[in-house]
Each structure stands twice: as C-alpha cells, then as structure tokens.
N, C-alpha and C. Protein backbone atom coordinates (compact mmCIF):
# COMPACT_ATOMS: atom_id res chain seq x y z
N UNK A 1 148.62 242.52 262.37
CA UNK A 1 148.94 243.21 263.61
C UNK A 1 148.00 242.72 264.71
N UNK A 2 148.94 242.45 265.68
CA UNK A 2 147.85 242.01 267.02
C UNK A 2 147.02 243.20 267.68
N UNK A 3 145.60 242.96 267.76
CA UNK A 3 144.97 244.20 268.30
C UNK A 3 145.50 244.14 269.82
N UNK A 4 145.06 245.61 270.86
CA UNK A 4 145.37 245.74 271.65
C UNK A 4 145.46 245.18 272.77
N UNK A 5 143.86 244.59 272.73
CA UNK A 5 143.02 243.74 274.15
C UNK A 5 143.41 242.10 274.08
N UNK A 6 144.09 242.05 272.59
CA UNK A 6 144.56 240.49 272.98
C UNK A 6 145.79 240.24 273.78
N UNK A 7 146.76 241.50 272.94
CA UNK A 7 147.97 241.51 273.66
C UNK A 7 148.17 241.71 275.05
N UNK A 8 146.98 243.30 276.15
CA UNK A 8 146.53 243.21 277.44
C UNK A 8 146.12 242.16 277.85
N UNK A 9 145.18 241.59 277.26
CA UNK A 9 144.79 240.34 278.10
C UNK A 9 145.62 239.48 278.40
N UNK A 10 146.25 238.96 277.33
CA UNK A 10 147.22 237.63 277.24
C UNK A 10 148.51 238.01 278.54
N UNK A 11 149.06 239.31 278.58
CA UNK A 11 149.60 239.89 279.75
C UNK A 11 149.67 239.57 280.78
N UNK A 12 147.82 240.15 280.99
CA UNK A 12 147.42 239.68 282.34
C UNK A 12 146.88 238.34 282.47
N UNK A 13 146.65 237.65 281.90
CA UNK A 13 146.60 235.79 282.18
C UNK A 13 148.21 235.52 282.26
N UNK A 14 148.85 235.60 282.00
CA UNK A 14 150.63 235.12 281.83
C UNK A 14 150.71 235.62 283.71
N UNK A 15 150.62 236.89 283.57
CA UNK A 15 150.48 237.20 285.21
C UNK A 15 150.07 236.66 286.15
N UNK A 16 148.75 236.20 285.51
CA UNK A 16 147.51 235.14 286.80
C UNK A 16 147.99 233.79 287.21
N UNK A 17 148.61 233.50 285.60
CA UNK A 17 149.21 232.51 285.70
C UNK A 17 150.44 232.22 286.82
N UNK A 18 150.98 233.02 286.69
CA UNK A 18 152.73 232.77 288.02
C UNK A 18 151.88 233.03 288.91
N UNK A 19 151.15 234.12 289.88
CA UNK A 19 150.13 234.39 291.07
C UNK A 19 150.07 232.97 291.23
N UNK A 20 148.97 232.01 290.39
CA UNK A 20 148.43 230.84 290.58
C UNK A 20 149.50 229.63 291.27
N UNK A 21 150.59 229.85 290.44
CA UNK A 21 152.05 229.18 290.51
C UNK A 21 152.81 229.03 292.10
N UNK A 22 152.99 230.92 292.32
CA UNK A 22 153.35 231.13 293.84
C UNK A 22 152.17 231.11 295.04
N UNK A 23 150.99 230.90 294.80
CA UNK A 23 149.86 230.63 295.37
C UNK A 23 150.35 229.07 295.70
N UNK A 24 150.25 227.99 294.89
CA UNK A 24 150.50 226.56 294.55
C UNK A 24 151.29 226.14 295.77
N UNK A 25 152.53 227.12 295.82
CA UNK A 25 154.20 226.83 296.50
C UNK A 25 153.57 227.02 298.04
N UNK A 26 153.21 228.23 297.87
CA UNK A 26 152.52 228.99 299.37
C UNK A 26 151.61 228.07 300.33
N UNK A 27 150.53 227.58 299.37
CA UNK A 27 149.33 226.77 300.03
C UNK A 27 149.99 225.43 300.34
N UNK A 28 150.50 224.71 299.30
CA UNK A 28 150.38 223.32 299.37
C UNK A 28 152.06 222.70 299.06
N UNK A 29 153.05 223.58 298.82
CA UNK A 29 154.27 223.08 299.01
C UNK A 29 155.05 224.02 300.19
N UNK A 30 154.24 224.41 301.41
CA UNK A 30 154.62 224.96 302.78
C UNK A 30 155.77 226.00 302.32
N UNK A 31 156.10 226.77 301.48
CA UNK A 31 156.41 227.68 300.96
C UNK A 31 156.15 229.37 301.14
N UNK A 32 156.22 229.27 302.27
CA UNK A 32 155.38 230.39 302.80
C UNK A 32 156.68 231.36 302.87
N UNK A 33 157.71 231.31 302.98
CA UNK A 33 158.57 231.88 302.61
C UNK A 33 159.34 232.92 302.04
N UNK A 34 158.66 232.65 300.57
CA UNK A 34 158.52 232.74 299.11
C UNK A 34 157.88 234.11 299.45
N UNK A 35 157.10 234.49 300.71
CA UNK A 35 156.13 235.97 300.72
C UNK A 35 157.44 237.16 301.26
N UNK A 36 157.80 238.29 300.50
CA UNK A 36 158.48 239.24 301.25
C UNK A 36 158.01 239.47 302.82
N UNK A 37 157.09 239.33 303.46
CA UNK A 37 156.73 239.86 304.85
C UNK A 37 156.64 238.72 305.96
N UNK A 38 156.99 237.58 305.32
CA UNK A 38 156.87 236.71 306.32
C UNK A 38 157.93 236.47 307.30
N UNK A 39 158.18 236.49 308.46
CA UNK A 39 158.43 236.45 309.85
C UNK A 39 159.30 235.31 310.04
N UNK A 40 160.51 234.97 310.03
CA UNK A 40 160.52 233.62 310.23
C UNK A 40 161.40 233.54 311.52
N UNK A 41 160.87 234.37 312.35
CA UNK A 41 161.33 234.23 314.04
C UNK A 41 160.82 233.80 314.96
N UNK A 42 159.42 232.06 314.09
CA UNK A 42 159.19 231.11 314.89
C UNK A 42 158.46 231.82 315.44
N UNK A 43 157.50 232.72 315.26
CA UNK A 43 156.76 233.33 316.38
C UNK A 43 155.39 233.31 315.71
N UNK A 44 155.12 232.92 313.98
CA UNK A 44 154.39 232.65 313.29
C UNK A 44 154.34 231.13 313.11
N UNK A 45 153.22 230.98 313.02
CA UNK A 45 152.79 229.04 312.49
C UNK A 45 152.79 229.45 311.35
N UNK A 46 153.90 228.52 310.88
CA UNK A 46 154.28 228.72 308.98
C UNK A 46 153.26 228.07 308.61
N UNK A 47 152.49 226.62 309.40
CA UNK A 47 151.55 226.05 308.03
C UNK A 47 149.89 227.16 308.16
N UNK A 48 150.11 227.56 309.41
CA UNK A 48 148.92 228.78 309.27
C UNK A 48 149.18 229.84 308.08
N UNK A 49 149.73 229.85 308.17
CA UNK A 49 150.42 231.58 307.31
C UNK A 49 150.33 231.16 306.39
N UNK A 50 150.95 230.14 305.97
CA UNK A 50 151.28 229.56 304.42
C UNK A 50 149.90 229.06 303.47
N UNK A 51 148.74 228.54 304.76
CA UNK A 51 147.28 228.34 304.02
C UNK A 51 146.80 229.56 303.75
N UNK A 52 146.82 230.67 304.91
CA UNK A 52 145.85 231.92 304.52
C UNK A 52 146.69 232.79 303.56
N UNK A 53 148.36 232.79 303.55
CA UNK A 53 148.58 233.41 301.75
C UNK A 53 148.48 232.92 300.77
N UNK A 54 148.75 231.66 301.19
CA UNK A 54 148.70 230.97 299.76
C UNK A 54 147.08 230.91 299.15
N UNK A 55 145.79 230.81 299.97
CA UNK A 55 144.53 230.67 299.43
C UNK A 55 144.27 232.07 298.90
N UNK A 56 144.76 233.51 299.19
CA UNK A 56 144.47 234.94 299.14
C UNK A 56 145.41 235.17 297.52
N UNK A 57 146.44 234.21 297.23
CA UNK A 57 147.30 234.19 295.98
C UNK A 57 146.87 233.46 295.19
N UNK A 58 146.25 232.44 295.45
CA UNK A 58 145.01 231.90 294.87
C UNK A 58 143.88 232.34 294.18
N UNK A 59 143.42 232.85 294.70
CA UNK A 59 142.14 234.15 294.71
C UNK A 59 142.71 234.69 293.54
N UNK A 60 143.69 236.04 293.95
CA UNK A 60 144.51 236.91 293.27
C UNK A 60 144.43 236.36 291.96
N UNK A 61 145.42 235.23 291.44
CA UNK A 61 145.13 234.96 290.41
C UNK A 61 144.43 234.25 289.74
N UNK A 62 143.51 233.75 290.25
CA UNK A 62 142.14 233.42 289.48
C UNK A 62 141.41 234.76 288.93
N UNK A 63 141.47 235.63 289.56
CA UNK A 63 140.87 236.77 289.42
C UNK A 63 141.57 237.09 288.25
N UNK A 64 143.14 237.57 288.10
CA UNK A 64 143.45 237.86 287.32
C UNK A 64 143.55 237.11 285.69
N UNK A 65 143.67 236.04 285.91
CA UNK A 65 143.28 235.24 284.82
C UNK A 65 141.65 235.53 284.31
N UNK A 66 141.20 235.15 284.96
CA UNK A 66 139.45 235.40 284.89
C UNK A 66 139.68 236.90 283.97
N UNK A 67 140.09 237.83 284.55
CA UNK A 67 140.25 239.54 283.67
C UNK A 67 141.02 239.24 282.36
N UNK A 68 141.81 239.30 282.18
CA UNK A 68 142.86 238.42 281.05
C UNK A 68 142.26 238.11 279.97
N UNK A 69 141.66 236.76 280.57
CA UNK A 69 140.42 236.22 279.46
C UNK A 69 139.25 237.25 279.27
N UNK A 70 138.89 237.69 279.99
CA UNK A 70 137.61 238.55 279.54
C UNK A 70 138.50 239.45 278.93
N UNK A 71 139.10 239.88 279.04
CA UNK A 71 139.97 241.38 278.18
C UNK A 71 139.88 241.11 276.49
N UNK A 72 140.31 239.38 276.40
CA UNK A 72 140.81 239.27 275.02
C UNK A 72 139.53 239.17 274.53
N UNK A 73 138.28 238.01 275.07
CA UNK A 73 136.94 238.14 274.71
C UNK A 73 136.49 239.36 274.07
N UNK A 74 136.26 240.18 275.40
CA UNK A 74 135.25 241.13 275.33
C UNK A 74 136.20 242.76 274.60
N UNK A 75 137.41 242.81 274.86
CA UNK A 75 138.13 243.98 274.86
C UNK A 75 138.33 244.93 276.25
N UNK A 76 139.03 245.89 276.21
CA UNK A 76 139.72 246.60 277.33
C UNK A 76 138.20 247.53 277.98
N UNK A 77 137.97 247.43 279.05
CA UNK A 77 137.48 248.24 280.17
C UNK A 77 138.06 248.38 280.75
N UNK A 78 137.90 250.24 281.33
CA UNK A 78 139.15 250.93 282.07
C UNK A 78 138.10 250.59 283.92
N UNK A 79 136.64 250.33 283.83
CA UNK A 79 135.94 249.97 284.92
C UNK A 79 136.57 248.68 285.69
N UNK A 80 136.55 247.50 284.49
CA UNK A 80 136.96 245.99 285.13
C UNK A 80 138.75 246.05 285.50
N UNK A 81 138.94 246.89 284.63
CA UNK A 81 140.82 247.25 285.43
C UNK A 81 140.61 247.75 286.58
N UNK A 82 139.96 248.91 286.71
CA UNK A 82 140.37 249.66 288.58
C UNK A 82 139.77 248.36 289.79
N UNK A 83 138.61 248.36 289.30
CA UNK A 83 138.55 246.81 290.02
C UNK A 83 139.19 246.16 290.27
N UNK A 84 139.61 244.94 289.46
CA UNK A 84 141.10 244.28 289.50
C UNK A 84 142.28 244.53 290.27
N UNK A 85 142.33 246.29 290.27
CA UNK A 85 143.90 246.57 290.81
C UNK A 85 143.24 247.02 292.11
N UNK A 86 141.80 247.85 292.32
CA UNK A 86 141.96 247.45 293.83
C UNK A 86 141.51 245.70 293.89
N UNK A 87 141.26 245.24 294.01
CA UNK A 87 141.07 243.26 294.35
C UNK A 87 142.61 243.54 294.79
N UNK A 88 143.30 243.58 293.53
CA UNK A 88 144.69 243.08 294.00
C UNK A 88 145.63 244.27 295.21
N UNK A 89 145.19 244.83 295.13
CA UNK A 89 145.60 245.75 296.54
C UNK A 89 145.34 245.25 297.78
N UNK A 90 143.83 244.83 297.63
CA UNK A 90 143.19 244.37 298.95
C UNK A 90 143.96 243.04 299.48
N UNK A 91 143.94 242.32 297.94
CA UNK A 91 144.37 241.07 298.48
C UNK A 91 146.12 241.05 298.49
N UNK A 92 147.04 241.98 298.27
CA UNK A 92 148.34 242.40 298.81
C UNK A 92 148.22 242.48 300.55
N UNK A 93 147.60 243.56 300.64
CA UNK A 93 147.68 243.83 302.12
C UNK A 93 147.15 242.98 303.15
N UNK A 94 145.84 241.75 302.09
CA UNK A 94 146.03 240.69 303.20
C UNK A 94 146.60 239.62 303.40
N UNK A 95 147.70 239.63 302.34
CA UNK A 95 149.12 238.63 302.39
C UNK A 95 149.79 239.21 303.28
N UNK A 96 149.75 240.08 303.37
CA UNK A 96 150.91 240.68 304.25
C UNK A 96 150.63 240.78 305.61
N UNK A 97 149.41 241.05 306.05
CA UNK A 97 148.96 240.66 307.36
C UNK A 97 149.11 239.42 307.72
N UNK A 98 148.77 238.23 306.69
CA UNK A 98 148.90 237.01 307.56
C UNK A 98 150.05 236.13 307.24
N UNK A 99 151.21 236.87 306.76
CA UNK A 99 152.46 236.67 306.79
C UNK A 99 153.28 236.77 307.57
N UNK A 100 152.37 238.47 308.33
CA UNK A 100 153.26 238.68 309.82
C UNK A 100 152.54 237.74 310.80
N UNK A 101 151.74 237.04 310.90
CA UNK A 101 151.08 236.45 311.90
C UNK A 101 149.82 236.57 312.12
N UNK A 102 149.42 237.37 311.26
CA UNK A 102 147.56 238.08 312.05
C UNK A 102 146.97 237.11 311.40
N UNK A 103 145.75 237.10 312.31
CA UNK A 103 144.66 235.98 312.27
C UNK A 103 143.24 237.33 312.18
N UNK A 104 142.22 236.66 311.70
CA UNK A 104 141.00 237.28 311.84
C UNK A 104 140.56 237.19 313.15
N UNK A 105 141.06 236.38 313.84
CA UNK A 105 140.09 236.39 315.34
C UNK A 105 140.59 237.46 316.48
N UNK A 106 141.68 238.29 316.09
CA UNK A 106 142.56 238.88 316.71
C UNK A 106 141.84 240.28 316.75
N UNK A 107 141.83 240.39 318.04
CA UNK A 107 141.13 242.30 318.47
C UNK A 107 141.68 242.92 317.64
N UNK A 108 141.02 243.92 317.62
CA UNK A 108 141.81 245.55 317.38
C UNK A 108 141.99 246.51 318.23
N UNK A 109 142.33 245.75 319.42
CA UNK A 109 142.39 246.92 320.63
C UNK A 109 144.12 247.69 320.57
C-alpha cells in the first residue's frame, strides 16, 4: 500500500509540473492568452503581460514542486501546506493584475 505523503506529494509535483508547463507557454511562447484575465483589447502589451505572468507561474510552480518533493521526503505538514496555498493565492492575484495590464510602477491613487 502506498503511504499517504507519497501519494500527496507526487499530486502536488504532477501539479507543479503543468504550472511550470503554462508558465513555459506564458513567458517564452507569448502565450499570454492561455491566462483567464487577460485583456485582449490591445490596450495591454501582450509581451509585457506575458513576461510578468508567465515568470509569477514560474515561481508558482517551482514552489509547488519544491512542496511535492519535500512532502514525499519528509511527509505531510499541515504548516508547509497553508503556506503554499497562501504563496499560491498571492501569486493568483498577481497573475491577474498583470494580465489586466497593471504594472508595479502604477499609483494607487
């Protein structure tokens, strides 16, 4: 019988893995697209948008791979999960900002 934390882990690397995949499309095959929130009414620079999601999907699943593997290593922590799922929250909502167009240099007025 497969113990628990191999089968979680292996999960979440299979996961990190596609992230890494649609990260790949996003960054470096101008695929920016591919993001539910992206804008395509020409009012966004697709190869802007497409570097800052695709490097943030990048991230994402390195991270998640990185957890994955430690899961099967080490076994399940419910600490390194909430982590993880906020990371991946954070880094949701900042796909989605620079899908619609936002830049960091941009006020908040």
């Amino acid at each position: 019988m497969v113990e628990f934390h191999w089968l979680s882990g292996g999960v979440w690397a299979l996961g990190g893995v596609c992230m890494l995949g649609l990260g790949y499309l996003i960054a470096f095959r101008d695929r920016v697209d591919l993001h539910a929130d992206f804008e395509e009414s020409g009012t966004v620079d697709r190869a802007v948008a497409g570097r800052r999601v695709g490097a943030v999907a990048l991230l994402m699943g390195s991270v998640t791979v990185g957890h994955g593997l430690r899961e099967m290593i080490a076994g399940f922590d419910p600490t390194a999960l909430g982590l993880l799922l906020v990371l991946l929250l954070v880094g949701s909502w900042f796909t989605r900002l620079f899908a619609r167009g936002w830049s960091p240099t941009q006020s908040h007025e």
